[in-house]
PDB file of N, CA and C in Angstrom:
ATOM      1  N   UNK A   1      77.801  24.234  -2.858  1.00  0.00           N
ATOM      2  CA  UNK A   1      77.404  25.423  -2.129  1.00  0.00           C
ATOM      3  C   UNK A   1      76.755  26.398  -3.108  1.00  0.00           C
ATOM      4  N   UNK A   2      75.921  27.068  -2.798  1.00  0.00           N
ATOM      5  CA  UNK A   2      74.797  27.889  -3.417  1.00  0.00           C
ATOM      6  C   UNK A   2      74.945  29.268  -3.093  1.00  0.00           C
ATOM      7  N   UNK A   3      74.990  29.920  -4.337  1.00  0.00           N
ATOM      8  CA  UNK A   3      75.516  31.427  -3.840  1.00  0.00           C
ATOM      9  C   UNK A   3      74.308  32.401  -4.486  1.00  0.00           C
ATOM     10  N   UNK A   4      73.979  33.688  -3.422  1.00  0.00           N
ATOM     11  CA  UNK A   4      72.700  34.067  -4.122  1.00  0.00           C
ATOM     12  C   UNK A   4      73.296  35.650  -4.579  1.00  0.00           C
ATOM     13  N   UNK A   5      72.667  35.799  -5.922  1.00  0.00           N
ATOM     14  CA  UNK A   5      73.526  37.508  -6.976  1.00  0.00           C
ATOM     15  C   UNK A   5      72.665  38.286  -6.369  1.00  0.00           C
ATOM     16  N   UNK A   6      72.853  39.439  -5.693  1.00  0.00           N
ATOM     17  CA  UNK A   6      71.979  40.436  -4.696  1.00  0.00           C
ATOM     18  C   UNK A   6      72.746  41.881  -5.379  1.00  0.00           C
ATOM     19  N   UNK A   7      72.089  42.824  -5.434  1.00  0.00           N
ATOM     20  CA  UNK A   7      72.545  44.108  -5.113  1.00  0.00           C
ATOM     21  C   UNK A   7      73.058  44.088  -3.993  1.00  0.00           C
ATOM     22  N   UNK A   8      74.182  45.002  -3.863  1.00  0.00           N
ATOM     23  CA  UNK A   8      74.788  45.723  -2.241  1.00  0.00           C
ATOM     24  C   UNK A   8      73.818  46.833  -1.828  1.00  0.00           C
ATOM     25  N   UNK A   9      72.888  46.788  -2.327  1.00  0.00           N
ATOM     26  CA  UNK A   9      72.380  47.696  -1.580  1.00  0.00           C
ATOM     27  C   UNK A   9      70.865  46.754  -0.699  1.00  0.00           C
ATOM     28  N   UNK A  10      71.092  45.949  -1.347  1.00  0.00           N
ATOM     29  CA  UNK A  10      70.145  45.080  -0.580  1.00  0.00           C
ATOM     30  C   UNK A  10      70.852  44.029   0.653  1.00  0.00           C
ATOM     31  N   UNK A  11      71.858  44.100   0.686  1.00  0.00           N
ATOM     32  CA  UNK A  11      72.340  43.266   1.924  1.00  0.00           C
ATOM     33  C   UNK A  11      71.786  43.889   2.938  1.00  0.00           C
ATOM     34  N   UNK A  12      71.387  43.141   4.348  1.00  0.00           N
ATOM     35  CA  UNK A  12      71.312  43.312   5.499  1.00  0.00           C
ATOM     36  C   UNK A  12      72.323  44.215   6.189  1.00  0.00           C
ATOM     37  N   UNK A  13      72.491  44.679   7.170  1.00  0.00           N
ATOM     38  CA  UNK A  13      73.428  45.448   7.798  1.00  0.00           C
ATOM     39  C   UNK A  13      74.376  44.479   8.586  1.00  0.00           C
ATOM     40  N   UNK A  14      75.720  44.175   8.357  1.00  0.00           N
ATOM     41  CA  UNK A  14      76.777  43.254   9.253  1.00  0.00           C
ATOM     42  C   UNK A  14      76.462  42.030   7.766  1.00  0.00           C
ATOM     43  N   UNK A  15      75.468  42.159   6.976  1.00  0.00           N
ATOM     44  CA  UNK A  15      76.477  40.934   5.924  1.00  0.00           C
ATOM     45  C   UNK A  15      77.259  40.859   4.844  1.00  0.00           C
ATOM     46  N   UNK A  16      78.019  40.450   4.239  1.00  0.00           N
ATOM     47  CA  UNK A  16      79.250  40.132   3.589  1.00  0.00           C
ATOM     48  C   UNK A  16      78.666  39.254   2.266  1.00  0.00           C
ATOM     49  N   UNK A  17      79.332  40.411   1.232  1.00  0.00           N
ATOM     50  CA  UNK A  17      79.310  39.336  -0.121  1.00  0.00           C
ATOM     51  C   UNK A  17      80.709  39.535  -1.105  1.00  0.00           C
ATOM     52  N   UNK A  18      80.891  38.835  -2.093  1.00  0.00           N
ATOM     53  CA  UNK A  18      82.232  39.423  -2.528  1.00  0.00           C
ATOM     54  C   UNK A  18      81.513  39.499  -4.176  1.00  0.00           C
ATOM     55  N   UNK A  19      81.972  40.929  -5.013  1.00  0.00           N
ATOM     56  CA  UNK A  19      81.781  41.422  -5.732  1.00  0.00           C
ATOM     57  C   UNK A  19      81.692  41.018  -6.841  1.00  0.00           C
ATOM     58  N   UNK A  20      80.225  40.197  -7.606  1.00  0.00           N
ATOM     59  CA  UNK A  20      80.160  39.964  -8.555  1.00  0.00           C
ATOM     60  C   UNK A  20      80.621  40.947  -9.834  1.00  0.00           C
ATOM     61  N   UNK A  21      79.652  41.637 -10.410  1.00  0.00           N
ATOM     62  CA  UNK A  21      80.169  42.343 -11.417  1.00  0.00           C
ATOM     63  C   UNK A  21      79.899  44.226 -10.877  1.00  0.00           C
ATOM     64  N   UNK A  22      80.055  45.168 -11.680  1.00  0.00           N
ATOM     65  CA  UNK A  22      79.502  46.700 -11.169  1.00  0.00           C
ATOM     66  C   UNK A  22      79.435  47.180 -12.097  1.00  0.00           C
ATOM     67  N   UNK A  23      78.091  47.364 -12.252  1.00  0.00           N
ATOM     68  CA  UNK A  23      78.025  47.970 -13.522  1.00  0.00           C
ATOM     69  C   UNK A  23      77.237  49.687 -13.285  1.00  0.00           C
ATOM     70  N   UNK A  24      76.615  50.532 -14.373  1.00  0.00           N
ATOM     71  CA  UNK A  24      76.468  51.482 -14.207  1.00  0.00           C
ATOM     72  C   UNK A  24      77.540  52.539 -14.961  1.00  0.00           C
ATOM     73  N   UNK A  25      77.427  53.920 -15.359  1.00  0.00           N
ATOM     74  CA  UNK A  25      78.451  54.699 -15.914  1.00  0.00           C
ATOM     75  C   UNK A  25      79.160  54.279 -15.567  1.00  0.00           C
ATOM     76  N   UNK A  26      80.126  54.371 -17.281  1.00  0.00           N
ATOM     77  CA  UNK A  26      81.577  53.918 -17.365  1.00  0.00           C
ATOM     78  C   UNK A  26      82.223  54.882 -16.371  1.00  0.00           C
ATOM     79  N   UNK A  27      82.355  56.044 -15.523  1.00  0.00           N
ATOM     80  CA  UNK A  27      82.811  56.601 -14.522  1.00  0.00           C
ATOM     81  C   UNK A  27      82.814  56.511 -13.414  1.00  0.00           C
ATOM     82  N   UNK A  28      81.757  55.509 -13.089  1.00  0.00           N
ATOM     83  CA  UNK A  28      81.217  54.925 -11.887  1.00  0.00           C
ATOM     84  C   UNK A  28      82.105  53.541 -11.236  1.00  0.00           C
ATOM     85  N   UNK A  29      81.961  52.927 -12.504  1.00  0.00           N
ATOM     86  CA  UNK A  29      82.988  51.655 -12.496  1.00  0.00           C
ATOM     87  C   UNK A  29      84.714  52.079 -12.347  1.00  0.00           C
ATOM     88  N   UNK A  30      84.937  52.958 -13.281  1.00  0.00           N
ATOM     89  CA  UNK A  30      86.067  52.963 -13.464  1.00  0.00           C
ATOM     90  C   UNK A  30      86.682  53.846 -11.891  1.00  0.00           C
ATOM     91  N   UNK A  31      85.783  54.838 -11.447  1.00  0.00           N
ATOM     92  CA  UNK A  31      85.814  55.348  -9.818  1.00  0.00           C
ATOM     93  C   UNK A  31      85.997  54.133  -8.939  1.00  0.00           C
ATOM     94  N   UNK A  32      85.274  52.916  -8.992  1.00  0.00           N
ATOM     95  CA  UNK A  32      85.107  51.795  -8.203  1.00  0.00           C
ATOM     96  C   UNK A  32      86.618  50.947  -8.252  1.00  0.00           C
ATOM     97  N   UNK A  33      86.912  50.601  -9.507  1.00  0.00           N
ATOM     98  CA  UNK A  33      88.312  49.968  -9.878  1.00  0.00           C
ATOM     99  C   UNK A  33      89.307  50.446  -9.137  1.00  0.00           C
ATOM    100  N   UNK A  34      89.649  52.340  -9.562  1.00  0.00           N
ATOM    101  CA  UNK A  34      91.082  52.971  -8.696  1.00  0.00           C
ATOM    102  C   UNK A  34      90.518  52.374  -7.288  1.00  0.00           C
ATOM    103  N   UNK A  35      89.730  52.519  -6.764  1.00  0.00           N
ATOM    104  CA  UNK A  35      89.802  52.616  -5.130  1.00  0.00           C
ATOM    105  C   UNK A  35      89.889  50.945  -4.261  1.00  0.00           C
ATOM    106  N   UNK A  36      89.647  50.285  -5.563  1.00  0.00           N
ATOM    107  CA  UNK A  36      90.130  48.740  -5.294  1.00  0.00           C
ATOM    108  C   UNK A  36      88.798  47.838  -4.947  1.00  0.00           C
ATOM    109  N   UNK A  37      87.951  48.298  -5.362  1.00  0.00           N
ATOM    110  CA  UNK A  37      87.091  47.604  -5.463  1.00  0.00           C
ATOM    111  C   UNK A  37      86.147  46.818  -6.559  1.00  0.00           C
ATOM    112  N   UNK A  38      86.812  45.575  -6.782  1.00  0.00           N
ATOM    113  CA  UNK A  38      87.039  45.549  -7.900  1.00  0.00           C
ATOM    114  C   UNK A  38      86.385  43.787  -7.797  1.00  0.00           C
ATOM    115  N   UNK A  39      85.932  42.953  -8.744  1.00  0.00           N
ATOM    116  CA  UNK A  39      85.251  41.754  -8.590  1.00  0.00           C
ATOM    117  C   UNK A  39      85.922  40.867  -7.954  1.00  0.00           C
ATOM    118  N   UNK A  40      85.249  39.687  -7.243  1.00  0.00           N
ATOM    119  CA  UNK A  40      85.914  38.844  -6.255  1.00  0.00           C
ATOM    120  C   UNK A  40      86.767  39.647  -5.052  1.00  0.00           C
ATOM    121  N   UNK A  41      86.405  41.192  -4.574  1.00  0.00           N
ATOM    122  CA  UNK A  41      86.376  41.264  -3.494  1.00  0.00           C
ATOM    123  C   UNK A  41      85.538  41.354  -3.010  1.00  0.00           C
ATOM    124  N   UNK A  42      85.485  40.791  -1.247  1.00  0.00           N
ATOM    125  CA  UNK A  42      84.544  41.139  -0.568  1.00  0.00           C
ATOM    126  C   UNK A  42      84.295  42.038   0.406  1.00  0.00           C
ATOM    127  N   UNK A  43      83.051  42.065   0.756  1.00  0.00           N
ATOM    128  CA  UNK A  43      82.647  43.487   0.686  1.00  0.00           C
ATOM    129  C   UNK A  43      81.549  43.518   2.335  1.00  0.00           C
ATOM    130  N   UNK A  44      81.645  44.725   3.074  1.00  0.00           N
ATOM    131  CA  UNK A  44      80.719  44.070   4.280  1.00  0.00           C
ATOM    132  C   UNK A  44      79.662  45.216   4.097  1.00  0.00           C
ATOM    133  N   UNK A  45      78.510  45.157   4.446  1.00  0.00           N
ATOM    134  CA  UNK A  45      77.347  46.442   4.810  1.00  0.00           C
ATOM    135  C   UNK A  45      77.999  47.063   6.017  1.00  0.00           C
ATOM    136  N   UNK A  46      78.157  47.651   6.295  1.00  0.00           N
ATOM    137  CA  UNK A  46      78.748  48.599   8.095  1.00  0.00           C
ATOM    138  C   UNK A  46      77.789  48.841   8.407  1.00  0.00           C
ATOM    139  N   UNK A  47      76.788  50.020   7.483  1.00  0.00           N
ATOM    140  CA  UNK A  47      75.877  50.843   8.376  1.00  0.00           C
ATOM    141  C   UNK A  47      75.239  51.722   7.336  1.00  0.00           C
ATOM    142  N   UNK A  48      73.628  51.595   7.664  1.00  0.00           N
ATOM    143  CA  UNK A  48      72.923  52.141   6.770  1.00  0.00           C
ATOM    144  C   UNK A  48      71.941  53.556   7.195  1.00  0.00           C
ATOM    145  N   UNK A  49      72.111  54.303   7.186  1.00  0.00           N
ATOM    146  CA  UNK A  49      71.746  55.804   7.264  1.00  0.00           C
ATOM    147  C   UNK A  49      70.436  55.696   7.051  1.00  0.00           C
ATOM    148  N   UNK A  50      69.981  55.927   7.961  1.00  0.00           N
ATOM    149  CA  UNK A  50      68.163  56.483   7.273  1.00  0.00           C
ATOM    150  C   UNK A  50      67.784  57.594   7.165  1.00  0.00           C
ATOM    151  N   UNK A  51      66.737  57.525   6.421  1.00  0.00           N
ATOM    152  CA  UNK A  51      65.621  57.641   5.295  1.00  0.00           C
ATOM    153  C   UNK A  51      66.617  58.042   3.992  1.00  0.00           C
ATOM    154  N   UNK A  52      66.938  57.037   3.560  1.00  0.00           N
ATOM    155  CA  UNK A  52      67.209  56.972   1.943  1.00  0.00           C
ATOM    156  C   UNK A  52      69.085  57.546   2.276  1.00  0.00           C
ATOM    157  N   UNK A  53      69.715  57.439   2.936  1.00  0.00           N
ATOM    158  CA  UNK A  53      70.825  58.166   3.269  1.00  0.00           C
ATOM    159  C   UNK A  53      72.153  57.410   3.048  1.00  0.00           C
ATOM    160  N   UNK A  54      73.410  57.596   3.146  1.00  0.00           N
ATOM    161  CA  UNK A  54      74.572  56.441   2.466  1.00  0.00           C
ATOM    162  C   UNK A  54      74.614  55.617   2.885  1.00  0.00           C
ATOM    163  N   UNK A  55      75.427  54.661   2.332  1.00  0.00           N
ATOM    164  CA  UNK A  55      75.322  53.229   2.797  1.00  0.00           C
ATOM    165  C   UNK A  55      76.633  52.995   2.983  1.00  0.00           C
ATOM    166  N   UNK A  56      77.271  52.731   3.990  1.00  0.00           N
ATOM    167  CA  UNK A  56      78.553  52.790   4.697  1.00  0.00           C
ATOM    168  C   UNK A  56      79.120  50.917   4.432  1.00  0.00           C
ATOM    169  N   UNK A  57      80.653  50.969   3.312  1.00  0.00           N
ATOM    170  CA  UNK A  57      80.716  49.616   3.325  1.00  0.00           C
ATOM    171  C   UNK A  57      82.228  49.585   3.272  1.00  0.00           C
ATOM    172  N   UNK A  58      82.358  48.317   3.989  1.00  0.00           N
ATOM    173  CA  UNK A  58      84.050  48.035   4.364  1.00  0.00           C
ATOM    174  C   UNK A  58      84.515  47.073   3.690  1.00  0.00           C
ATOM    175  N   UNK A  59      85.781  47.424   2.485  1.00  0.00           N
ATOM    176  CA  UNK A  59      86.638  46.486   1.515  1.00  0.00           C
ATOM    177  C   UNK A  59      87.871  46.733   1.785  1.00  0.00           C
ATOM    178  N   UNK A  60      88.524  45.577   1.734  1.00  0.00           N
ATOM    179  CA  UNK A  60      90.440  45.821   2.167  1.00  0.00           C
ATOM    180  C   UNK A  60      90.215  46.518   3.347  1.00  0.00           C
ATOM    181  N   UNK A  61      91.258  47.391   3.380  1.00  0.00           N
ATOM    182  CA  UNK A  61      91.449  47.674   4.650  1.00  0.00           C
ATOM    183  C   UNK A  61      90.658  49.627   5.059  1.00  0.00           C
ATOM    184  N   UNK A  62      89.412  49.719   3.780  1.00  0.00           N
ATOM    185  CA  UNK A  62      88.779  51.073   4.177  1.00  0.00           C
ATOM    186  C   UNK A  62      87.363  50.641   3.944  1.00  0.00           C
ATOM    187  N   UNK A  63      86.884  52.271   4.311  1.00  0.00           N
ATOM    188  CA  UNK A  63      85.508  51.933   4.026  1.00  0.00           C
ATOM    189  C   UNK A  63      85.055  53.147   3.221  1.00  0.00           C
ATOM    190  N   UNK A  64      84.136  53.053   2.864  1.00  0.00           N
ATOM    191  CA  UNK A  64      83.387  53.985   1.781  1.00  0.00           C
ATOM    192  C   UNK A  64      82.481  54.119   1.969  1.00  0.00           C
ATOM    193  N   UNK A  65      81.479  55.021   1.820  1.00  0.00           N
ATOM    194  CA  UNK A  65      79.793  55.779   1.628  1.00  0.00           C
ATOM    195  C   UNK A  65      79.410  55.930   0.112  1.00  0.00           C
ATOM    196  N   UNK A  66      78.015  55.200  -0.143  1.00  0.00           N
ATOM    197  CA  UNK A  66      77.738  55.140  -1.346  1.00  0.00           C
ATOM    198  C   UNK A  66      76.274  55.360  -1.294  1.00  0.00           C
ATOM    199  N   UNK A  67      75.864  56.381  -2.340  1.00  0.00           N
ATOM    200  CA  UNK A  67      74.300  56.503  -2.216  1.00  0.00           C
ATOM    201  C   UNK A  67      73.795  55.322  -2.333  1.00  0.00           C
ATOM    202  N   UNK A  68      72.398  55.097  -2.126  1.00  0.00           N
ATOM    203  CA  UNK A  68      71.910  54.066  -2.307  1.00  0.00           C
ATOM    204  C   UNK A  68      71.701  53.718  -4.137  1.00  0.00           C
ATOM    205  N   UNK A  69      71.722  54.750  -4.809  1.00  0.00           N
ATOM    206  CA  UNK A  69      71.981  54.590  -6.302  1.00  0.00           C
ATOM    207  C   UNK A  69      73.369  53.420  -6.393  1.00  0.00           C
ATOM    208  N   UNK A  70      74.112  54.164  -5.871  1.00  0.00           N
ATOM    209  CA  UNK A  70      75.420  54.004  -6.519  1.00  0.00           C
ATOM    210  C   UNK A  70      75.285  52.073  -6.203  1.00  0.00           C
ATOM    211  N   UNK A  71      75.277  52.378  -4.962  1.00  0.00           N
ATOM    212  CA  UNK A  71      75.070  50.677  -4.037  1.00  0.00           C
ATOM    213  C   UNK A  71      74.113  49.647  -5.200  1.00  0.00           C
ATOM    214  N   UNK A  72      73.166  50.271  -5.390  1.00  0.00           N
ATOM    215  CA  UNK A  72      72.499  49.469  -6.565  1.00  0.00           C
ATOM    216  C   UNK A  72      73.121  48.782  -7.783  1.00  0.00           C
ATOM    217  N   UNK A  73      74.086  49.915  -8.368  1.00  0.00           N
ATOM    218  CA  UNK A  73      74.902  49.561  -9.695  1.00  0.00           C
ATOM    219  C   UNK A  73      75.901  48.471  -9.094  1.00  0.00           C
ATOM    220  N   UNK A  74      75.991  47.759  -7.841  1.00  0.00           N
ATOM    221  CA  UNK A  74      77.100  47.166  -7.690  1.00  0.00           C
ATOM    222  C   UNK A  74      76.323  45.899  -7.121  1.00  0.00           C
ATOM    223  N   UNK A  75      77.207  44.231  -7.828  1.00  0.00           N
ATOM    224  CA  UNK A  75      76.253  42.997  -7.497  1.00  0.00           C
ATOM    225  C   UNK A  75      77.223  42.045  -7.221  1.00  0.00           C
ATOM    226  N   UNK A  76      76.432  41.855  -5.734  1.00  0.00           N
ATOM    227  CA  UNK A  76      77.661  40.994  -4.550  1.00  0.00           C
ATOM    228  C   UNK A  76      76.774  39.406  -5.133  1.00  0.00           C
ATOM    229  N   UNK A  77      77.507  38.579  -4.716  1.00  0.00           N
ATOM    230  CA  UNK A  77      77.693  37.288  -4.531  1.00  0.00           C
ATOM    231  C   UNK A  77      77.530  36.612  -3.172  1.00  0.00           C
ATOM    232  N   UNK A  78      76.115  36.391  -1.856  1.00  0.00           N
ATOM    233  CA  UNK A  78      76.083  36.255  -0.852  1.00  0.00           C
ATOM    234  C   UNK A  78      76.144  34.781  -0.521  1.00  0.00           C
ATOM    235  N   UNK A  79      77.190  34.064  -0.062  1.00  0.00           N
ATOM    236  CA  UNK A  79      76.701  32.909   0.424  1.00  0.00           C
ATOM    237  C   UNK A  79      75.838  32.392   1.456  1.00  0.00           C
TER     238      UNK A  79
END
């Protein structure tokens, strides 16, 4: 099986990848870790805000809003 390394900010809206690596300020990551989002979880797109607006994504059992910056620094694993 063939797995393709994408930004989360490039997933489609409703698809699912689980969290290759996240990189970006060491504050960024380490923000990402406490809240449990953390590699080999996965991760869904919910809902994407337009023109340039957050990007709404559901891990465990919450969800979060992430600029589209932030969404960038983070690289899912899509099968």
């Amino acid at each position: 099986m063939q797995t393709l390394n994408v930004k989360l900010q490039d997933l489609a809206e409703g698809a699912s990848g689980k969290i290759r690596f996240i990189a970006g300020p060491p504050w960024f990551r380490q923000r990402m870790y406490e809240l449990g989002l953390l590699p080999g979880v996965q991760v869904k797109l919910v809902k994407r805000a337009p023109l340039g607006g957050p990007i709404v994504v559901e891990f465990l059992t919450q969800r979060l809003a992430l600029s589209p910056k932030e969404a960038n620094w983070i690289h899912v694993d899509v099968v």
